[in-house]
PDB file of N, CA and C in Angstrom:
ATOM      1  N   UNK A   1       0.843  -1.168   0.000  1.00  0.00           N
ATOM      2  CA  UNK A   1       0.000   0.000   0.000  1.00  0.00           C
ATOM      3  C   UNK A   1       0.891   1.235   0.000  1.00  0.00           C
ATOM      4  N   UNK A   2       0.459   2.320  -0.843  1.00  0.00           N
ATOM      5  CA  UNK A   2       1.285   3.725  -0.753  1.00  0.00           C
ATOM      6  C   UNK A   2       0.834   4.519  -0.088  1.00  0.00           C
ATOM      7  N   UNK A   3       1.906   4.725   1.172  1.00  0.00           N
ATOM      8  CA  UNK A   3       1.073   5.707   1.954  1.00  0.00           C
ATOM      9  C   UNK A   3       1.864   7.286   2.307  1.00  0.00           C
ATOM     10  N   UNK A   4       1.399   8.265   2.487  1.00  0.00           N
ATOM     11  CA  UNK A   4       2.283   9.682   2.187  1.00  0.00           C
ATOM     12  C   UNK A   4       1.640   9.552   3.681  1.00  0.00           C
ATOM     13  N   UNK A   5       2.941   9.829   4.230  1.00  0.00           N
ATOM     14  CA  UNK A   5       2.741  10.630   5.723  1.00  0.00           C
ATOM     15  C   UNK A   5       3.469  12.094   6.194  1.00  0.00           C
ATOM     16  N   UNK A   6       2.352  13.790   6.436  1.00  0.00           N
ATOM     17  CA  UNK A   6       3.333  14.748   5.896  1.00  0.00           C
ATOM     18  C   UNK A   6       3.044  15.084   7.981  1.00  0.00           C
ATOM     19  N   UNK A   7       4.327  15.999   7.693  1.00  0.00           N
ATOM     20  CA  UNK A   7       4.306  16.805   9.081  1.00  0.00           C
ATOM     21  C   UNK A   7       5.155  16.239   9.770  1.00  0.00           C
ATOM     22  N   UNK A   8       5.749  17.183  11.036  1.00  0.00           N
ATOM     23  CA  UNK A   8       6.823  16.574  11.826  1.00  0.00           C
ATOM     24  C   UNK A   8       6.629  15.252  12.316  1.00  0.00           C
ATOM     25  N   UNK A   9       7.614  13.834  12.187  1.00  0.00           N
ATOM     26  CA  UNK A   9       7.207  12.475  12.272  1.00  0.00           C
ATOM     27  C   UNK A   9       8.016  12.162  14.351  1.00  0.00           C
ATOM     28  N   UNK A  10       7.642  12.803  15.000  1.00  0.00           N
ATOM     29  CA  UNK A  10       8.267  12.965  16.414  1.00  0.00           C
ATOM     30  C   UNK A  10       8.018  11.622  16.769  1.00  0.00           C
ATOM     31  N   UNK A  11       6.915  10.711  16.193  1.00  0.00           N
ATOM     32  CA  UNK A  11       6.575   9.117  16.607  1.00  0.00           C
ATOM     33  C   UNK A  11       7.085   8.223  16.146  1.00  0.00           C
ATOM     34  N   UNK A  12       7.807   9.059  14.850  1.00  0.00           N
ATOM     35  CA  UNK A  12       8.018   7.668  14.282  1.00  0.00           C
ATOM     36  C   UNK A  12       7.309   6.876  13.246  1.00  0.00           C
ATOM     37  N   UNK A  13       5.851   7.227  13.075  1.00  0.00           N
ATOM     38  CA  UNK A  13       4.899   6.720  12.601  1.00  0.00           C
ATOM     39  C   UNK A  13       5.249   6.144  11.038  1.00  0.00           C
ATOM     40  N   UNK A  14       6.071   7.064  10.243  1.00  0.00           N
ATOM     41  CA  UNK A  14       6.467   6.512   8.943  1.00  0.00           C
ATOM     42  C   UNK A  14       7.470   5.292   9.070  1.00  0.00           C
ATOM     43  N   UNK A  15       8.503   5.307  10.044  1.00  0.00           N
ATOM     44  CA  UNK A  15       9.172   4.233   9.972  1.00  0.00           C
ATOM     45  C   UNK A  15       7.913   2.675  10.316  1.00  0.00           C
ATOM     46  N   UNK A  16       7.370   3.141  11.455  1.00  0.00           N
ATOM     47  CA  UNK A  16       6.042   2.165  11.649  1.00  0.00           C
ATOM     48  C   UNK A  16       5.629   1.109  10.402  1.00  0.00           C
ATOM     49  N   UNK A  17       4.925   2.362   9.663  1.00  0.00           N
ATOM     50  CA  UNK A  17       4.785   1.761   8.464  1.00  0.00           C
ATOM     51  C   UNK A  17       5.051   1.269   7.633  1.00  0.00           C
ATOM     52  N   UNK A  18       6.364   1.726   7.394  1.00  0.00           N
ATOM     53  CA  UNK A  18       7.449   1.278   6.567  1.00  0.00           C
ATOM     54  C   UNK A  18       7.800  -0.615   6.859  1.00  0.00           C
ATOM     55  N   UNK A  19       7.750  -0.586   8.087  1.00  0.00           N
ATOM     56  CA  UNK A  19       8.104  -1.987   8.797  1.00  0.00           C
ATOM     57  C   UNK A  19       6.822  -2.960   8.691  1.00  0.00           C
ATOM     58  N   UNK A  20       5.966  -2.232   8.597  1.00  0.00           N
ATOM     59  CA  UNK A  20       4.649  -3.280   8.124  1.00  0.00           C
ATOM     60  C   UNK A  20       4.378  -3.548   6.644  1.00  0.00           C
ATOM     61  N   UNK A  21       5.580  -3.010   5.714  1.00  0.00           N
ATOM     62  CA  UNK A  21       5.906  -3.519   4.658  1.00  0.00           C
ATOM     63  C   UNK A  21       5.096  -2.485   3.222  1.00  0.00           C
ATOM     64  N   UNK A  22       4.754  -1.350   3.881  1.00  0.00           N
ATOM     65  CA  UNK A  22       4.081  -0.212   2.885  1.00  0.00           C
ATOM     66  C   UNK A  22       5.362   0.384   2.402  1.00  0.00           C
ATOM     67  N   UNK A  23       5.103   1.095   1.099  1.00  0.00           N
ATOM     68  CA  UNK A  23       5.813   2.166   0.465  1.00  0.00           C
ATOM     69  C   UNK A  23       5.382   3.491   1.214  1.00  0.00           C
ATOM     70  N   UNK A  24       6.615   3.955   1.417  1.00  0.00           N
ATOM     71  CA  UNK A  24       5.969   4.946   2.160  1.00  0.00           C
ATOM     72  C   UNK A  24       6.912   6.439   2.099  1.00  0.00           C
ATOM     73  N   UNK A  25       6.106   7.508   1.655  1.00  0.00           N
ATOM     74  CA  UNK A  25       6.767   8.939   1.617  1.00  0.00           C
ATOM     75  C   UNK A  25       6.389   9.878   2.359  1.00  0.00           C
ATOM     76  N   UNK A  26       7.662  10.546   2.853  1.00  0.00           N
ATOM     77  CA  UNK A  26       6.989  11.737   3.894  1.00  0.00           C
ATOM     78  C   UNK A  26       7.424  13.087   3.087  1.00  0.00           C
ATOM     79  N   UNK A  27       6.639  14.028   3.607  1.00  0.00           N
ATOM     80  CA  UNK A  27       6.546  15.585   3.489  1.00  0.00           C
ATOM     81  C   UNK A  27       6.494  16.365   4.458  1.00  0.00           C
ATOM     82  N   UNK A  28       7.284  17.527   4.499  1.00  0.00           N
ATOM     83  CA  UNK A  28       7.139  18.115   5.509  1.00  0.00           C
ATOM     84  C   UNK A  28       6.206  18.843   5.501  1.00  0.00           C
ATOM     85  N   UNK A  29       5.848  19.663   4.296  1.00  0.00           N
ATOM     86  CA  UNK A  29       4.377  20.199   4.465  1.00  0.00           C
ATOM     87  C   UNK A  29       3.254  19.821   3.698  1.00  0.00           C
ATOM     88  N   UNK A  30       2.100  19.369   3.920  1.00  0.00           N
ATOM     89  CA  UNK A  30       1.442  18.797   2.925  1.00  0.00           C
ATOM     90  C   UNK A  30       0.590  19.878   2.087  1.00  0.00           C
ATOM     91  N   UNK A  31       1.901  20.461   1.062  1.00  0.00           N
ATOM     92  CA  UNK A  31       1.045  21.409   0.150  1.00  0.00           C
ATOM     93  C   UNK A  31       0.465  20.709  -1.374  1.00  0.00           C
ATOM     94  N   UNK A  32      -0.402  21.037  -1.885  1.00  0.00           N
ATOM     95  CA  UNK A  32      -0.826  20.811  -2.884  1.00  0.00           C
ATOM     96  C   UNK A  32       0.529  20.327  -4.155  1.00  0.00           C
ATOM     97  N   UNK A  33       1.421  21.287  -4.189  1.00  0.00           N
ATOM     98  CA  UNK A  33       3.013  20.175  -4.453  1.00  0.00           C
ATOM     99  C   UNK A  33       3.607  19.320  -4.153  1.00  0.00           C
ATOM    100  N   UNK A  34       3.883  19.417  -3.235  1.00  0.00           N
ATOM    101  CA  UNK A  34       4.413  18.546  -2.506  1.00  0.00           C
ATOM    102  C   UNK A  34       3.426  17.274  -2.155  1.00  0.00           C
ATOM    103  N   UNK A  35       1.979  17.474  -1.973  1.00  0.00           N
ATOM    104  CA  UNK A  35       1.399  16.128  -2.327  1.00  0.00           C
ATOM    105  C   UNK A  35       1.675  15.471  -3.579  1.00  0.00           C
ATOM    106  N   UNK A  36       1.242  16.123  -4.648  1.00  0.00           N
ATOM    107  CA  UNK A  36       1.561  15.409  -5.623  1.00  0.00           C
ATOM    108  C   UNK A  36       2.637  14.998  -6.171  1.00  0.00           C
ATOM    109  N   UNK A  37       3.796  15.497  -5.821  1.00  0.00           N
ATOM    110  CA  UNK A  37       5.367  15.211  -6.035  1.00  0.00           C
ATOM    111  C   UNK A  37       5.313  13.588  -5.689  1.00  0.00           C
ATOM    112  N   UNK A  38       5.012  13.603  -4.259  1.00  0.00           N
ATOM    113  CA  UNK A  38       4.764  12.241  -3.103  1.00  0.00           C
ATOM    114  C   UNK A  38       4.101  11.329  -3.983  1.00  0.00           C
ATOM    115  N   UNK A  39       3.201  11.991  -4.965  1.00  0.00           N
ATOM    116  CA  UNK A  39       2.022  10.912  -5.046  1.00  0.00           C
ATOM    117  C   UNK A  39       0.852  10.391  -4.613  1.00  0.00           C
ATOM    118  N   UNK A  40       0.547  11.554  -4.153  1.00  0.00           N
ATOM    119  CA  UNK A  40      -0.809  11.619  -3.733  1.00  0.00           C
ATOM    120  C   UNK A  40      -2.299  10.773  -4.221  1.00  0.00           C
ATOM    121  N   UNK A  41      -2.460  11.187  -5.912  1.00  0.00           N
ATOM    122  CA  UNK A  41      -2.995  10.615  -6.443  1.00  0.00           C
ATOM    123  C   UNK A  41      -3.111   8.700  -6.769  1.00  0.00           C
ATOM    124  N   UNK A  42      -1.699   8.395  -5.979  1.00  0.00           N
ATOM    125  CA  UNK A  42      -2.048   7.075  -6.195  1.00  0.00           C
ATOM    126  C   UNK A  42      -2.022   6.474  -4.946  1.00  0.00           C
ATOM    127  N   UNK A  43      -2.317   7.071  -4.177  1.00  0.00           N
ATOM    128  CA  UNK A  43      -1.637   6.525  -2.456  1.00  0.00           C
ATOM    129  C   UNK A  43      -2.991   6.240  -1.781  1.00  0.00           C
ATOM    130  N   UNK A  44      -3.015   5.328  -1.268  1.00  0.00           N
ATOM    131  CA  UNK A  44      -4.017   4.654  -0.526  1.00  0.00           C
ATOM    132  C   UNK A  44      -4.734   5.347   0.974  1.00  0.00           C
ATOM    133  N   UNK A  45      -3.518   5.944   1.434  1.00  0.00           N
ATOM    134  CA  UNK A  45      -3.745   6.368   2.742  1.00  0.00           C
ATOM    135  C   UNK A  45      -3.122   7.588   3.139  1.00  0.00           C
ATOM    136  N   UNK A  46      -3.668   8.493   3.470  1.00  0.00           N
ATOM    137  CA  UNK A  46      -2.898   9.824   3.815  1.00  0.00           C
ATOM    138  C   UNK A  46      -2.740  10.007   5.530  1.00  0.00           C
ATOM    139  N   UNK A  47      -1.656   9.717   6.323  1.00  0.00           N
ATOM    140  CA  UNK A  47      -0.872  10.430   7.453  1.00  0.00           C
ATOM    141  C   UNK A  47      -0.595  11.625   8.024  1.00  0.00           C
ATOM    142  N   UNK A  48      -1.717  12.088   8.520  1.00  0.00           N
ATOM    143  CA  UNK A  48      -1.215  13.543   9.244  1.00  0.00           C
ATOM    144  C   UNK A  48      -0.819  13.535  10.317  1.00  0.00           C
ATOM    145  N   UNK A  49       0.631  14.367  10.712  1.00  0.00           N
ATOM    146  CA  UNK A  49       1.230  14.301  12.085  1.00  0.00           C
ATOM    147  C   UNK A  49       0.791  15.247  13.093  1.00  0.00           C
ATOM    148  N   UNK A  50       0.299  16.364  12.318  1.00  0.00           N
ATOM    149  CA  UNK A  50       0.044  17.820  13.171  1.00  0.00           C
ATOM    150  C   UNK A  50      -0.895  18.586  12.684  1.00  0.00           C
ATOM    151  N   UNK A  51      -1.626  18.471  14.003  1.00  0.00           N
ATOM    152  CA  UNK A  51      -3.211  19.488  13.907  1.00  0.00           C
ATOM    153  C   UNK A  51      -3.309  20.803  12.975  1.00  0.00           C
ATOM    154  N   UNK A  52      -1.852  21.275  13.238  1.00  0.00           N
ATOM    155  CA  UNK A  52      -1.877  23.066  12.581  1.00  0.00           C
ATOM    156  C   UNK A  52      -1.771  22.733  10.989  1.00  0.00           C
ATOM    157  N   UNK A  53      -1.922  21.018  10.590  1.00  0.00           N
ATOM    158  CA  UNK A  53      -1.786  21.119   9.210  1.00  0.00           C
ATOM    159  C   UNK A  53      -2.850  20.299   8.266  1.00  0.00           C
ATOM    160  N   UNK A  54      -4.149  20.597   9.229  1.00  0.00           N
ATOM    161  CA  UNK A  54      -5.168  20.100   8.534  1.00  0.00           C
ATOM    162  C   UNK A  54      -5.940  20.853   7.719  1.00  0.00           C
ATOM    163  N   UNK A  55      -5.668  21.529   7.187  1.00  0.00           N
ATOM    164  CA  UNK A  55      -6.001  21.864   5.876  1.00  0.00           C
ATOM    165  C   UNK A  55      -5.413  21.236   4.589  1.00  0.00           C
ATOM    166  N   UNK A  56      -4.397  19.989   5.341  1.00  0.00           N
ATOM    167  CA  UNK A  56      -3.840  19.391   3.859  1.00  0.00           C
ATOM    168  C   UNK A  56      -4.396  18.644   3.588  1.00  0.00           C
ATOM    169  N   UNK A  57      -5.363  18.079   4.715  1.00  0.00           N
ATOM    170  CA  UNK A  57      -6.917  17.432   4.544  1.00  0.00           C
ATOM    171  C   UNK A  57      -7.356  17.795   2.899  1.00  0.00           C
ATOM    172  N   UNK A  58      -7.412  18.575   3.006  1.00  0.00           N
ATOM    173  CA  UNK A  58      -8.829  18.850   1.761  1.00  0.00           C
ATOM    174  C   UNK A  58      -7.722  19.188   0.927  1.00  0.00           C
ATOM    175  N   UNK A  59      -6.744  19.382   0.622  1.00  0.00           N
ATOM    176  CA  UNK A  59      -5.876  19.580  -0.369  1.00  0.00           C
ATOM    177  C   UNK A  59      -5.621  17.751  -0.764  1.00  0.00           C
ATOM    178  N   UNK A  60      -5.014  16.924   0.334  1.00  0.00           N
ATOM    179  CA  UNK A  60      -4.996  15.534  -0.041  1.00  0.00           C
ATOM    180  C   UNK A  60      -6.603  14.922  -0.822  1.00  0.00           C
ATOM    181  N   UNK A  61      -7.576  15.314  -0.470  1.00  0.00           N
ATOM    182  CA  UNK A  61      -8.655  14.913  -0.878  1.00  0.00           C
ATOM    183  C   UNK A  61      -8.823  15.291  -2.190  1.00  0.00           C
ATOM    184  N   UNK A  62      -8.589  16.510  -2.332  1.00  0.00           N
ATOM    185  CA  UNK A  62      -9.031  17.322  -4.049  1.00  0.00           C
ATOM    186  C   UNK A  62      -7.983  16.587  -4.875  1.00  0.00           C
ATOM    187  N   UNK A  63      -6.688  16.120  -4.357  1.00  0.00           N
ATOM    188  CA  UNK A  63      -6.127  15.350  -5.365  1.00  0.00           C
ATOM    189  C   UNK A  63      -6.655  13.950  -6.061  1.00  0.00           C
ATOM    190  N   UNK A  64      -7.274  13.238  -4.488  1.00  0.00           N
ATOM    191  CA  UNK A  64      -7.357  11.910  -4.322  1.00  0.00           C
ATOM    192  C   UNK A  64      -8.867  12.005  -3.563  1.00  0.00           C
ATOM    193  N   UNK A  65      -9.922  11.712  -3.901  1.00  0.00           N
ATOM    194  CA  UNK A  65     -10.853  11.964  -3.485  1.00  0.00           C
ATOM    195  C   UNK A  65     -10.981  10.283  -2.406  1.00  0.00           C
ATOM    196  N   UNK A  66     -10.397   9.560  -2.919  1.00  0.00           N
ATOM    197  CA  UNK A  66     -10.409   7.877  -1.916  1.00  0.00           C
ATOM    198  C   UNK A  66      -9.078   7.367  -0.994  1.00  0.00           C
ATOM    199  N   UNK A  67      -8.540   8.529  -1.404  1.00  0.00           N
ATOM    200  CA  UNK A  67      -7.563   8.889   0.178  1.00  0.00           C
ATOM    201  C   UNK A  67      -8.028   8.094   1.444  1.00  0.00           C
ATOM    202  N   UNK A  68      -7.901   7.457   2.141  1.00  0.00           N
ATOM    203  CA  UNK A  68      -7.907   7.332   3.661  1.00  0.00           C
ATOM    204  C   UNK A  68      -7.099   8.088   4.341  1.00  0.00           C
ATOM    205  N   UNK A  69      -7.851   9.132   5.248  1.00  0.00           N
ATOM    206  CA  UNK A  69      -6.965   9.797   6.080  1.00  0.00           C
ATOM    207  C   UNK A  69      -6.750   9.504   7.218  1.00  0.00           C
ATOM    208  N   UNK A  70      -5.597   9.497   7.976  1.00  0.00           N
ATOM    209  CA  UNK A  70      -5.703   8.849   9.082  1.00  0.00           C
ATOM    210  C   UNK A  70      -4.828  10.134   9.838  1.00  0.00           C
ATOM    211  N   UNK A  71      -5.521  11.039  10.973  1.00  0.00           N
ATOM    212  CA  UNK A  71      -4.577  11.871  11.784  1.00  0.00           C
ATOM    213  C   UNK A  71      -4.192  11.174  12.863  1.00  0.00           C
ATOM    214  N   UNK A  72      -2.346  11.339  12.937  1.00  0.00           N
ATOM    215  CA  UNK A  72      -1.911  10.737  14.370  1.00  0.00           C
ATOM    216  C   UNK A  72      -1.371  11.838  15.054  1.00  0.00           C
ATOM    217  N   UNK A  73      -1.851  12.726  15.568  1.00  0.00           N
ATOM    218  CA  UNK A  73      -1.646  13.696  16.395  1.00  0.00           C
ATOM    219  C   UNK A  73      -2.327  14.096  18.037  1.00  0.00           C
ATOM    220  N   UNK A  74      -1.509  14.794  18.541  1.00  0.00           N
ATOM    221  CA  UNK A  74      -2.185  15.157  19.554  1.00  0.00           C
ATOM    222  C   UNK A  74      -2.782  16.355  19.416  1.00  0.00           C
ATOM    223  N   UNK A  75      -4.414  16.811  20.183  1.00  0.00           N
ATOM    224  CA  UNK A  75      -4.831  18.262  20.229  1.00  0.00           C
ATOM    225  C   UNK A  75      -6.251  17.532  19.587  1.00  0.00           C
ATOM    226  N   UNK A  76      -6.866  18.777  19.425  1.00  0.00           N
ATOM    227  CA  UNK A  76      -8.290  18.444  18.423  1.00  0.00           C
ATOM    228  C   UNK A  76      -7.984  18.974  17.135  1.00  0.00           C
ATOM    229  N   UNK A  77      -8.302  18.106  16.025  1.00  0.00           N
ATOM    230  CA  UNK A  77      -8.759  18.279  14.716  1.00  0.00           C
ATOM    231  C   UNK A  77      -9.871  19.425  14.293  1.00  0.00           C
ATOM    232  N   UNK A  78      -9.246  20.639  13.893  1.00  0.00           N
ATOM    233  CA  UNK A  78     -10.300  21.664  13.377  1.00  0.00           C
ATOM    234  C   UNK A  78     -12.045  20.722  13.048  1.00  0.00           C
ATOM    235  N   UNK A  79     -12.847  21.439  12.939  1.00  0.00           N
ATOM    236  CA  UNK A  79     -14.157  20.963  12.894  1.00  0.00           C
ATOM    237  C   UNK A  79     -14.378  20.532  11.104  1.00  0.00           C
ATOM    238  N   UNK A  80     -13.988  21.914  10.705  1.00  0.00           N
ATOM    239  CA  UNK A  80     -13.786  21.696   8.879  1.00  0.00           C
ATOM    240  C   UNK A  80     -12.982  20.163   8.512  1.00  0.00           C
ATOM    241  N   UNK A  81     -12.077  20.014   9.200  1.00  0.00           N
ATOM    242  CA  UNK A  81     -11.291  19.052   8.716  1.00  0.00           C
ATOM    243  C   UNK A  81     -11.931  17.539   8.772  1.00  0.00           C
ATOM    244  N   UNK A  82     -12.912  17.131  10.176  1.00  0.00           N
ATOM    245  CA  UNK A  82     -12.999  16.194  11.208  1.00  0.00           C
ATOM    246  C   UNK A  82     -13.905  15.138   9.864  1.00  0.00           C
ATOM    247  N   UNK A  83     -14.650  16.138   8.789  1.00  0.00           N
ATOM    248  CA  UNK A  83     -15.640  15.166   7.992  1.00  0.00           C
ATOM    249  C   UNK A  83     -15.196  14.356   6.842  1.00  0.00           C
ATOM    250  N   UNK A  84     -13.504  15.021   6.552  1.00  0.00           N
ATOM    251  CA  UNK A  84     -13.106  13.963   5.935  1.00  0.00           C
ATOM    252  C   UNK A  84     -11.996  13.420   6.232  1.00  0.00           C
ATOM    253  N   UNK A  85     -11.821  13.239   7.755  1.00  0.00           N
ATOM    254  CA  UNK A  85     -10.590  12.290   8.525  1.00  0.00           C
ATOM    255  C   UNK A  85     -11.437  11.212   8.516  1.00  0.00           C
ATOM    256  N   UNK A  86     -10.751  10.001   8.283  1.00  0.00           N
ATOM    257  CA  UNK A  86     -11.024   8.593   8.572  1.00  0.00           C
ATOM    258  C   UNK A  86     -11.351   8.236   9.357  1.00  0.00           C
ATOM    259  N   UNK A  87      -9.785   8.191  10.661  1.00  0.00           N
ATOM    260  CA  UNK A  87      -9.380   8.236  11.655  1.00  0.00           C
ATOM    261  C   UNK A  87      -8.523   9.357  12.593  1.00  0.00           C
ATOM    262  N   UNK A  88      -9.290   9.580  13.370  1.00  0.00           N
ATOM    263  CA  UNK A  88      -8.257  10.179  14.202  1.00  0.00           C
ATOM    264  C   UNK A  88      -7.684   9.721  15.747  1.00  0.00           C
ATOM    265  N   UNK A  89      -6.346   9.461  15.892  1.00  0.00           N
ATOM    266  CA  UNK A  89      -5.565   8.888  16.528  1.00  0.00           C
ATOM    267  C   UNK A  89      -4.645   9.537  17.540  1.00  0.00           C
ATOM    268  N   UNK A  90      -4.966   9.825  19.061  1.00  0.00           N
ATOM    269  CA  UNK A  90      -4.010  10.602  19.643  1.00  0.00           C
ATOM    270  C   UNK A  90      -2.801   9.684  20.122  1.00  0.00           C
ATOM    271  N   UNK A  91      -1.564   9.651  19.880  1.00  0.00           N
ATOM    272  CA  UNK A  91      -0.338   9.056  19.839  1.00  0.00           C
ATOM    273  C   UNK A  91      -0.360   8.534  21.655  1.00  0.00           C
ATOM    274  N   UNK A  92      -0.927   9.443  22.007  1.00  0.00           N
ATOM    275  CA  UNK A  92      -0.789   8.916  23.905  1.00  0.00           C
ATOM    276  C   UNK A  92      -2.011   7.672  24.057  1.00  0.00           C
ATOM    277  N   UNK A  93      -2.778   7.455  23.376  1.00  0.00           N
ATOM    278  CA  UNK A  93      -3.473   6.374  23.252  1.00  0.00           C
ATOM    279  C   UNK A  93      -3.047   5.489  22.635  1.00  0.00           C
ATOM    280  N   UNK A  94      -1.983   5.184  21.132  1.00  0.00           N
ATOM    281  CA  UNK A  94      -1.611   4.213  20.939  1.00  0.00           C
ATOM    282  C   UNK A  94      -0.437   4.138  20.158  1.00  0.00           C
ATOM    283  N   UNK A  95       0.497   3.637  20.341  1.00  0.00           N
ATOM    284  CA  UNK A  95       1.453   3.490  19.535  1.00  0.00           C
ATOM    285  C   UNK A  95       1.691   3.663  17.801  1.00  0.00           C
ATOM    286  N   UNK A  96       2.990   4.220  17.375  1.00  0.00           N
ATOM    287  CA  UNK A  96       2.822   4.169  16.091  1.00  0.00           C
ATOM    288  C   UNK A  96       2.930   2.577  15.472  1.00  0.00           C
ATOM    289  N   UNK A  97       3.315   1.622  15.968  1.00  0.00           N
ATOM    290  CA  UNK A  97       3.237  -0.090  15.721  1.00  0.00           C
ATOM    291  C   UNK A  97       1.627  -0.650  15.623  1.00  0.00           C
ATOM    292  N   UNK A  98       0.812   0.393  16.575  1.00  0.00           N
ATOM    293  CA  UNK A  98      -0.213   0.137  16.341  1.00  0.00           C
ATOM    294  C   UNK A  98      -1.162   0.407  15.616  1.00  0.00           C
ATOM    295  N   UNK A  99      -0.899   1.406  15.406  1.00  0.00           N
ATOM    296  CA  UNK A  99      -1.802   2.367  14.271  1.00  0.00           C
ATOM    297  C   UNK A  99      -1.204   1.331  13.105  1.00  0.00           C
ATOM    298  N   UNK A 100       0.046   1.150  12.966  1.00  0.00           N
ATOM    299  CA  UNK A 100       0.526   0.634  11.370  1.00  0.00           C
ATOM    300  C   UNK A 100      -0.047  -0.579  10.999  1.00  0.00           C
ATOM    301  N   UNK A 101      -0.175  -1.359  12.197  1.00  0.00           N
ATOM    302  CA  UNK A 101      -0.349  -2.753  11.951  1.00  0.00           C
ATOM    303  C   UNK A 101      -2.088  -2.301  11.507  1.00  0.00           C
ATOM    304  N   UNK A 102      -3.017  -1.489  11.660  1.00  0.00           N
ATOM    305  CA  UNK A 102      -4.154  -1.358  11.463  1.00  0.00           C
ATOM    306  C   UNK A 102      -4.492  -0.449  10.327  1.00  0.00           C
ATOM    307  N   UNK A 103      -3.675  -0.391  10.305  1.00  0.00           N
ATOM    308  CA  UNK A 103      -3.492   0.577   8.122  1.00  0.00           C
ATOM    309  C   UNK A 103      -4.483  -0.626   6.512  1.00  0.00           C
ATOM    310  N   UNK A 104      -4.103  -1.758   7.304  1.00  0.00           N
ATOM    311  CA  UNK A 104      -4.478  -2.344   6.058  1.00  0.00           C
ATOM    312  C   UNK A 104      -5.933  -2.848   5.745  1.00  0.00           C
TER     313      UNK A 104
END
């Protein structure tokens, strides 16, 4: 599975994934370039690390409208953002091994 995970990775979460045997690219900011550089359009699952960058929400979506988004951050998810997160995941509740192993 191709999965783009953008924003500071402080968990770890891309290596996670990586080890559960996904292709996997990170970004530091998830702009409308830089998604698609990544590959947005063909990626199964989109990774957000940080709340202040959910607006790449709807930028990952307008590329990829069947995106799975999955936020692993701590804080609350803007309200705009919350209807097209998948999942949202606060890291003090579960590991990035865990979240990965539940990607597929």
């Amino acid at each position: 599975m191709k999965v783009i995970v953008a924003g500071v990775d402080d968990t770890e979460i891309a290596s996670a994934i990586e080890e559960e045997g996904h292709d996997v690219t990170t970004v530091d900011v998830g702009t409308g370039e830089s998604l698609a550089d990544a590959g947005i359009a063909e990626a199964e699952t989109y990774v957000l690390t940080e709340m202040n960058q959910a607006t790449s929400i709807a930028v990952a979506k307008d590329h990829n409208p069947d995106v799975r988004v999955v936020v692993y951050a701590e804080g609350s998810l803007p309200e705009f953002a919350t209807r097209q997160a998948d999942l949202v995941v606060d890291p003090r509740l579960l590991d990035p091994e865990a979240v990965a192993e539940e990607l597929e």
